[in-house]
Protein backbone atom coordinates (compact mmCIF):
# COMPACT_ATOMS: atom_id res chain seq x y z
CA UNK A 1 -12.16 -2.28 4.18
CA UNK A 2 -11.82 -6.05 3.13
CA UNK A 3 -13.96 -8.31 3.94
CA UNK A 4 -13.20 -12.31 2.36
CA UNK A 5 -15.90 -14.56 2.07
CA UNK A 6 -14.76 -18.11 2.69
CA UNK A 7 -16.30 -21.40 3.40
CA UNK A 8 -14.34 -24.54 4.63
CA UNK A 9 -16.24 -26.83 1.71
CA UNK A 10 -18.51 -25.98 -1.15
CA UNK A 11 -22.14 -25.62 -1.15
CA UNK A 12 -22.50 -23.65 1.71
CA UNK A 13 -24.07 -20.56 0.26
CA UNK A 14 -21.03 -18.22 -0.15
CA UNK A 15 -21.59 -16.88 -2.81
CA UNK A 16 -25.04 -15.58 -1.90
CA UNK A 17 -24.42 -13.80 0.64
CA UNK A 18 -21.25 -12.20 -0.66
CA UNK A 19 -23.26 -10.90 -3.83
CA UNK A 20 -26.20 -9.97 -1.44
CA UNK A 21 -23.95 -8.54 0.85
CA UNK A 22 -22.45 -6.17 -2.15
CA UNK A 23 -25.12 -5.17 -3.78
CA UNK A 24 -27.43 -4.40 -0.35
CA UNK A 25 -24.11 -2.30 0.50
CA UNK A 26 -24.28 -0.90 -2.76
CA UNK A 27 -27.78 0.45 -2.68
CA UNK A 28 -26.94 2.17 0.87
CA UNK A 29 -24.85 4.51 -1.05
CA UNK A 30 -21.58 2.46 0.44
CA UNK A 31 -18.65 2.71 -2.33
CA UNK A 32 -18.55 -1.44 -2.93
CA UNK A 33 -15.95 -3.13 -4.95
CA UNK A 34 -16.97 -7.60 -5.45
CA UNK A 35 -14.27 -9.94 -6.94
CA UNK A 36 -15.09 -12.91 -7.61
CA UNK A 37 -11.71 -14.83 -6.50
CA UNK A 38 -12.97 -18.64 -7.29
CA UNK A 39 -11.56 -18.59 -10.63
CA UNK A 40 -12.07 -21.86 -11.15
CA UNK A 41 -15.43 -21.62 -10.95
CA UNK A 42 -16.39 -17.78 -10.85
CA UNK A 43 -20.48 -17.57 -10.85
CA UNK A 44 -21.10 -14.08 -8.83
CA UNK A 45 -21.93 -12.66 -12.15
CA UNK A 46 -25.10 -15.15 -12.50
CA UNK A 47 -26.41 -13.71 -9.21
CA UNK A 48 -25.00 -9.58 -10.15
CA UNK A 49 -24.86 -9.20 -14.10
CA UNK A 50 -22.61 -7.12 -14.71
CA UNK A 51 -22.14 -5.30 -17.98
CA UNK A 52 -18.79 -6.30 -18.52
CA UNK A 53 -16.38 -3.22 -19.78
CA UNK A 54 -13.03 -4.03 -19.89
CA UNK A 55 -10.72 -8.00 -20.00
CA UNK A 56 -7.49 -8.51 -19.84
CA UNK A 57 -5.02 -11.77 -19.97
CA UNK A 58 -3.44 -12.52 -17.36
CA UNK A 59 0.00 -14.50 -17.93
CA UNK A 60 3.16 -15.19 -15.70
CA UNK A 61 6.54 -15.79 -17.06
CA UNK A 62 7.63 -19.58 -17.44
CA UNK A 63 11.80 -20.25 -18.55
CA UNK A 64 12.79 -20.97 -21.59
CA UNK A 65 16.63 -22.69 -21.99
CA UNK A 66 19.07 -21.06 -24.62
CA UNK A 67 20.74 -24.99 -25.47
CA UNK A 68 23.73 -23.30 -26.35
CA UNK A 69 24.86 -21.51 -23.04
CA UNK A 70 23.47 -23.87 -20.93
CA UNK A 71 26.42 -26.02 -18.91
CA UNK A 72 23.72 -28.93 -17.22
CA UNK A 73 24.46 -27.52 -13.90
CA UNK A 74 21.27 -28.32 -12.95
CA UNK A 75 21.26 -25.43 -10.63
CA UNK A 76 17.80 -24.26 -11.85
CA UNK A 77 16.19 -28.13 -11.03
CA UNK A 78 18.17 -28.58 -7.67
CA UNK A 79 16.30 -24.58 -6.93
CA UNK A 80 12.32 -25.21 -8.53
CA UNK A 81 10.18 -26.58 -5.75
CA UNK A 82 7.63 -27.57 -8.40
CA UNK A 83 9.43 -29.65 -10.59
CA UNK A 84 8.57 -27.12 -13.31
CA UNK A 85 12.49 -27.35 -14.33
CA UNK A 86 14.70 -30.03 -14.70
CA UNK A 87 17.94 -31.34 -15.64
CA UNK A 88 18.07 -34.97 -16.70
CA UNK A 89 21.37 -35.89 -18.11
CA UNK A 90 22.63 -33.75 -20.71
CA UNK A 91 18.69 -32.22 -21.42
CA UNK A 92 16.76 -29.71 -19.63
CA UNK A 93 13.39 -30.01 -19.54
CA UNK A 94 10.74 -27.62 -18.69
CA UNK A 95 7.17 -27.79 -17.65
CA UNK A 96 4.88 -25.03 -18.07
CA UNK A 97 2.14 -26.11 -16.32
CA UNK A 98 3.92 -26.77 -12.93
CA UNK A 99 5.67 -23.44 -13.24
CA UNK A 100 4.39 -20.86 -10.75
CA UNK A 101 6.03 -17.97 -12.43
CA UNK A 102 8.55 -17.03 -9.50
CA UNK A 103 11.75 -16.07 -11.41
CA UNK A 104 14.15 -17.83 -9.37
CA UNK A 105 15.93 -19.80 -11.97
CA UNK A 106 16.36 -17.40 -14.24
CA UNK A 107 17.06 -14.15 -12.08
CA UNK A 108 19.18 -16.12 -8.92
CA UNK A 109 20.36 -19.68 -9.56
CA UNK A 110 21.42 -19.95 -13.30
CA UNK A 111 25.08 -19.25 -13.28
CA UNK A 112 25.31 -18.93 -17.63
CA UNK A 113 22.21 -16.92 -17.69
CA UNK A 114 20.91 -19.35 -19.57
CA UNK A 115 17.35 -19.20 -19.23
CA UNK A 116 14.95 -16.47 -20.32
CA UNK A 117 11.49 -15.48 -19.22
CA UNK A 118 8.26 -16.28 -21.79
CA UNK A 119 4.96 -14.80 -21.06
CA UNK A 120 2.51 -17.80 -20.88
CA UNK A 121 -1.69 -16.91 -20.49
CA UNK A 122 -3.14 -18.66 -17.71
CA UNK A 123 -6.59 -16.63 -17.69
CA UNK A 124 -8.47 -13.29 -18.18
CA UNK A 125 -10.02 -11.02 -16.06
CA UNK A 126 -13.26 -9.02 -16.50
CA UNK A 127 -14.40 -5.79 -14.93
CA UNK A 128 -17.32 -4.15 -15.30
CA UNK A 129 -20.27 -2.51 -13.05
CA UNK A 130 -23.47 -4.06 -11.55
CA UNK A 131 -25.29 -1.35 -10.58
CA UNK A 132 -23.78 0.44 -8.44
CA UNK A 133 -21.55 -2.46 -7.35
CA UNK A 134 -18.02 -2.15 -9.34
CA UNK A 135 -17.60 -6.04 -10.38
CA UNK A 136 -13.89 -7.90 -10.90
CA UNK A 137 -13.49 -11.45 -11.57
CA UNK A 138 -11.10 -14.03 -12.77
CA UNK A 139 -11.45 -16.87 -15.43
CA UNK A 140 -8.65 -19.25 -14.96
CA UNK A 141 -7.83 -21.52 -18.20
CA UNK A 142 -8.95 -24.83 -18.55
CA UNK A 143 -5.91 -26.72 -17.44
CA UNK A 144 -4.05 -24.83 -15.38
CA UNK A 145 -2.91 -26.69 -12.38
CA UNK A 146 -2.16 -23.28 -10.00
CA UNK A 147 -5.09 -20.57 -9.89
CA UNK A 148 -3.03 -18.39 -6.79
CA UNK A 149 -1.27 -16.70 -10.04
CA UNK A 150 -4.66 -15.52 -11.47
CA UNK A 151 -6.25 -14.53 -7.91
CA UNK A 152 -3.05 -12.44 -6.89
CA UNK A 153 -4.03 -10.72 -10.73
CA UNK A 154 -8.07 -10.37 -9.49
CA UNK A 155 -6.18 -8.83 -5.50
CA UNK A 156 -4.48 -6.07 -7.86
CA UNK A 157 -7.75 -4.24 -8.75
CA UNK A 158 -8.44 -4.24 -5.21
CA UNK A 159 -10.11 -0.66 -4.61
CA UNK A 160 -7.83 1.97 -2.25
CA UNK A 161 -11.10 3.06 -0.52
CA UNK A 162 -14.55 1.79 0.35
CA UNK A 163 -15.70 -1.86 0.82
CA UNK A 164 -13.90 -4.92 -1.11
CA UNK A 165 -16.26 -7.93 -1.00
CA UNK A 166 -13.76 -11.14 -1.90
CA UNK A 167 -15.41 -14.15 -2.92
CA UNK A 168 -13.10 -16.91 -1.88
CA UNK A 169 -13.00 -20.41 -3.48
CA UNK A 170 -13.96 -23.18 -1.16
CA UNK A 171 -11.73 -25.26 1.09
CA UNK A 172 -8.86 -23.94 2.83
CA UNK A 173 -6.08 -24.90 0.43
CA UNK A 174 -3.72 -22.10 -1.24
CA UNK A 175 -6.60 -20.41 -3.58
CA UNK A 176 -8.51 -19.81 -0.10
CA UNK A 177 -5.59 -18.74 1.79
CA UNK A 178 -4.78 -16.24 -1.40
CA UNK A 179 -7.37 -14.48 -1.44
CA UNK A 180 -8.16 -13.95 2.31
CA UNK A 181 -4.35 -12.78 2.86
CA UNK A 182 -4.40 -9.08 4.17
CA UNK A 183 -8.48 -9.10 4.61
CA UNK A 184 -9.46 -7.25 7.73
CA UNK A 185 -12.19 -9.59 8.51
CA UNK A 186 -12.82 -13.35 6.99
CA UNK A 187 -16.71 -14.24 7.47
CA UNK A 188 -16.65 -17.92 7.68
CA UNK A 189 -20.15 -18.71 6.21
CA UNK A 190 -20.96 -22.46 7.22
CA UNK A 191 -24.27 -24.94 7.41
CA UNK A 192 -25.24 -26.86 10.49
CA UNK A 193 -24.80 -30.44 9.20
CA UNK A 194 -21.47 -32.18 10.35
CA UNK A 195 -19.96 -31.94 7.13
CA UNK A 196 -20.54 -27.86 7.53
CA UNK A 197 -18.88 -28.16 10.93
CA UNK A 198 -16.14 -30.39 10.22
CA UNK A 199 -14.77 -27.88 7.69
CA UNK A 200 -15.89 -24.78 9.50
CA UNK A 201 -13.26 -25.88 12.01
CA UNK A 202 -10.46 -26.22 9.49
CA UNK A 203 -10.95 -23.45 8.23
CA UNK A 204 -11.42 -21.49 11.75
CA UNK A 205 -7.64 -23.16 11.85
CA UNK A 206 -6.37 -21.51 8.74
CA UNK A 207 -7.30 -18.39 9.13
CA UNK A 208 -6.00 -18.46 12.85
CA UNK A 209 -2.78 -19.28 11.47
CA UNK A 210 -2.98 -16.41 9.05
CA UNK A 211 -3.88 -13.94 12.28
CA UNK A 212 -6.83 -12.87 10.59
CA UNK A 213 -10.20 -11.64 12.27
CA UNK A 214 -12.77 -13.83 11.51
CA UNK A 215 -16.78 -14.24 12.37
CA UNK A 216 -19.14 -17.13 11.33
CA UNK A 217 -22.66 -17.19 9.36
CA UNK A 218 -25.06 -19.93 9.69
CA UNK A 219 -26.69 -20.40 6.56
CA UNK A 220 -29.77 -22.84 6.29
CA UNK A 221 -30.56 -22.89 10.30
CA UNK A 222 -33.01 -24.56 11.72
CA UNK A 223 -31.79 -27.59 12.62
CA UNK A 224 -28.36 -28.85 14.02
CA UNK A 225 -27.00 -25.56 14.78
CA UNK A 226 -26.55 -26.34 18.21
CA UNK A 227 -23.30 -27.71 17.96
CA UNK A 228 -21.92 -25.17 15.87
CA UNK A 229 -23.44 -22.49 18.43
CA UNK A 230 -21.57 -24.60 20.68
CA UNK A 231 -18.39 -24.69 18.95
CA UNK A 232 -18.45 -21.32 18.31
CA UNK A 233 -19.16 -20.27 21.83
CA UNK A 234 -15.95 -22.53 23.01
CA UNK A 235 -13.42 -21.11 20.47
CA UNK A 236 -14.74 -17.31 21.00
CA UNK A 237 -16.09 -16.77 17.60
CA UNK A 238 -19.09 -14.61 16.99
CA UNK A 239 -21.82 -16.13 15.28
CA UNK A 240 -23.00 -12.37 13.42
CA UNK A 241 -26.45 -14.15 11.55
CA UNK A 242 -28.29 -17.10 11.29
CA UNK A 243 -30.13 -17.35 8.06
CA UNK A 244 -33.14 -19.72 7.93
CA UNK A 245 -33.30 -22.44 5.91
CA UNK A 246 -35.90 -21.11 3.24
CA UNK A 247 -37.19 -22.78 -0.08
CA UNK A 248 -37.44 -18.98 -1.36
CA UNK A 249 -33.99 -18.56 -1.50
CA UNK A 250 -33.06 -21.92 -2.72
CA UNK A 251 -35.88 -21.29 -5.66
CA UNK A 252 -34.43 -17.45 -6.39
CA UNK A 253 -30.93 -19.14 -6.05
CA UNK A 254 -32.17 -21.17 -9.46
CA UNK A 255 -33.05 -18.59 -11.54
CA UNK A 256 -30.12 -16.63 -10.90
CA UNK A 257 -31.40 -13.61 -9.11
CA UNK A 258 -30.38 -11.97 -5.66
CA UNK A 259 -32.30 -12.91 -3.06
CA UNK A 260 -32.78 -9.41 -1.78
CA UNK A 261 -34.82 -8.52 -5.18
CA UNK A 262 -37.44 -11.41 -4.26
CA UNK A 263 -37.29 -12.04 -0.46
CA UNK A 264 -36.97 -8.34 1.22
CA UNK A 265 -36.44 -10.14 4.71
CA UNK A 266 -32.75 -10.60 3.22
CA UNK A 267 -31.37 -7.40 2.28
CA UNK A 268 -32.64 -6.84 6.14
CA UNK A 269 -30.39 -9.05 7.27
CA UNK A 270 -27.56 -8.28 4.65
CA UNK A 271 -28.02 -4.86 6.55
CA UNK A 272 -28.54 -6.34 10.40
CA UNK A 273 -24.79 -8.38 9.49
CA UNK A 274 -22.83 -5.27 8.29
CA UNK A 275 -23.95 -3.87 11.46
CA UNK A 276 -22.61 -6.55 13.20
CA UNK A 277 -19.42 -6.60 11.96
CA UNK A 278 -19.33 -2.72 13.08
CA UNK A 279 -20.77 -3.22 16.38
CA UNK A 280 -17.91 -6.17 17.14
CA UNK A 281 -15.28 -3.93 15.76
CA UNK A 282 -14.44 -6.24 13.33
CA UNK A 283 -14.33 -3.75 10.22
């Protein structure tokens, strides 16, 4: 069971509920696997502390042109979509940082076989445990202009069974749409200013277009939720919990801990939303 944790802009307290979410899971004996897929800013582990066991470096494979077969073609430039390759006269030139590791001009389009494959590090990953939650997240290089690479590297440690909790980055560009490919249920978590429902509705679009299942969280209600009830209500999307707005959780937020440990009306509804999810078949 997948279940991607997505926002349509920052700041709308994803990642709090998808650590609460995990670790309330967790503690109800429920086999729970969170990855932190926002490698560009990971911070579950402030909120889960994990005891970090294992890293690895992640790298994808960017060409490399022998000068002596290559004819100019230019083939491989007329084929890259980034720009990562080109042919300019009687040089080649390659770009490393545009280069989203695909292959192509080395395995279909270079007719010499010209170009090789070099492994080049774009970030790390780190497992470990919190609890009883098993933790995964990514750490994309200072940089690096593509993080998709690095999130499809997080998706691989995806767990066969039990619960995957997928922290998505913000926004609904291609990190988002990464990491909530295949989930069986994106939980739109959203805030009831007009920013929040500005981008609640792009993102409501994107994952549409990706034929996902998908359910909404208001977090800080208590004012100006109306019109995302109403939105909601028009476009047939369950609203599963409303959180309150509460100066607990904004203070627990700032030290770092789960609000669950201080504030036991939220591991209530961390509980009450799981439910949800069963009761409207959504996982």
């Amino acid at each position: 069971m997948r279940i991607a944790i997505a926002s349509g802009k920052g700041g709308t307290g994803k990642t709090i509920v998808a650590t609460n979410l995990a670790a309330t899971l967790a503690e109800n004996d429920s086999p729970v696997t969170y990855l932190d897929c926002d490698v560009e800013a990971p911070n579950g582990h402030i909120f889960l502390k994990p005891e970090i066991t294992h890293r690895e470096t992640v790298t994808i494979p960017v060409p490399e042109v022998n000068e002596v077969k290559c004819t100019r073609c230019g083939c491989c430039g007329d084929f890259c979509q980034y720009n990562a390759i080109v042919c300019l006269g009687n040089a080649v030139l390659t770009f490393p940082d545009l280069c989203h590791g695909c292959g192509g001009c080395s395995l279909l389009v270079c007719p010499e076989g010209a170009i090789r494959e070099i492994p080049r590090a774009i970030g790390e990953i780190e497992q470990g445990k919190s609890g009883l939650t098993d933790f995964v997240q990514g750490r994309l290089r200072i940089g690096q202009a593509s993080a998709t690479p690095l999130i499809r590297a997080v998706k691989r440690h995806l767990p066969r069974t039990g619960i995957a909790i997928l922290d998505a980055p913000p926004g609904n560009s291609c990190p988002m749409v990464e990491t909530i490919r295949e989930a069986d249920l994106v939980l739109l978590i959203t805030e009831p200013t007009p920013f929040g429902l500005h981008d609640l509705r792009l993102a409501v679009e994107t994952v549409r277009l990706a034929g996902l299942a998908h359910a909404v969280v208001v977090n800080r209600a208590g004012r100006g939720e109306a019109d995302v009830r109403r939105y909601c209500d028009r476009a047939g999307i369950p609203i599963l919990l409303e959180i309150p707005e509460d100066r607990r959780i904004a203070e627990t937020y700032s030290r770092g801990e789960l609000a669950i440990r201080t504030i036991p009306a939220y591991a209530d509804w961390m509980r009450a939303l799981f439910e949800r999810m069963r009761h409207e078949a959504l996982v």
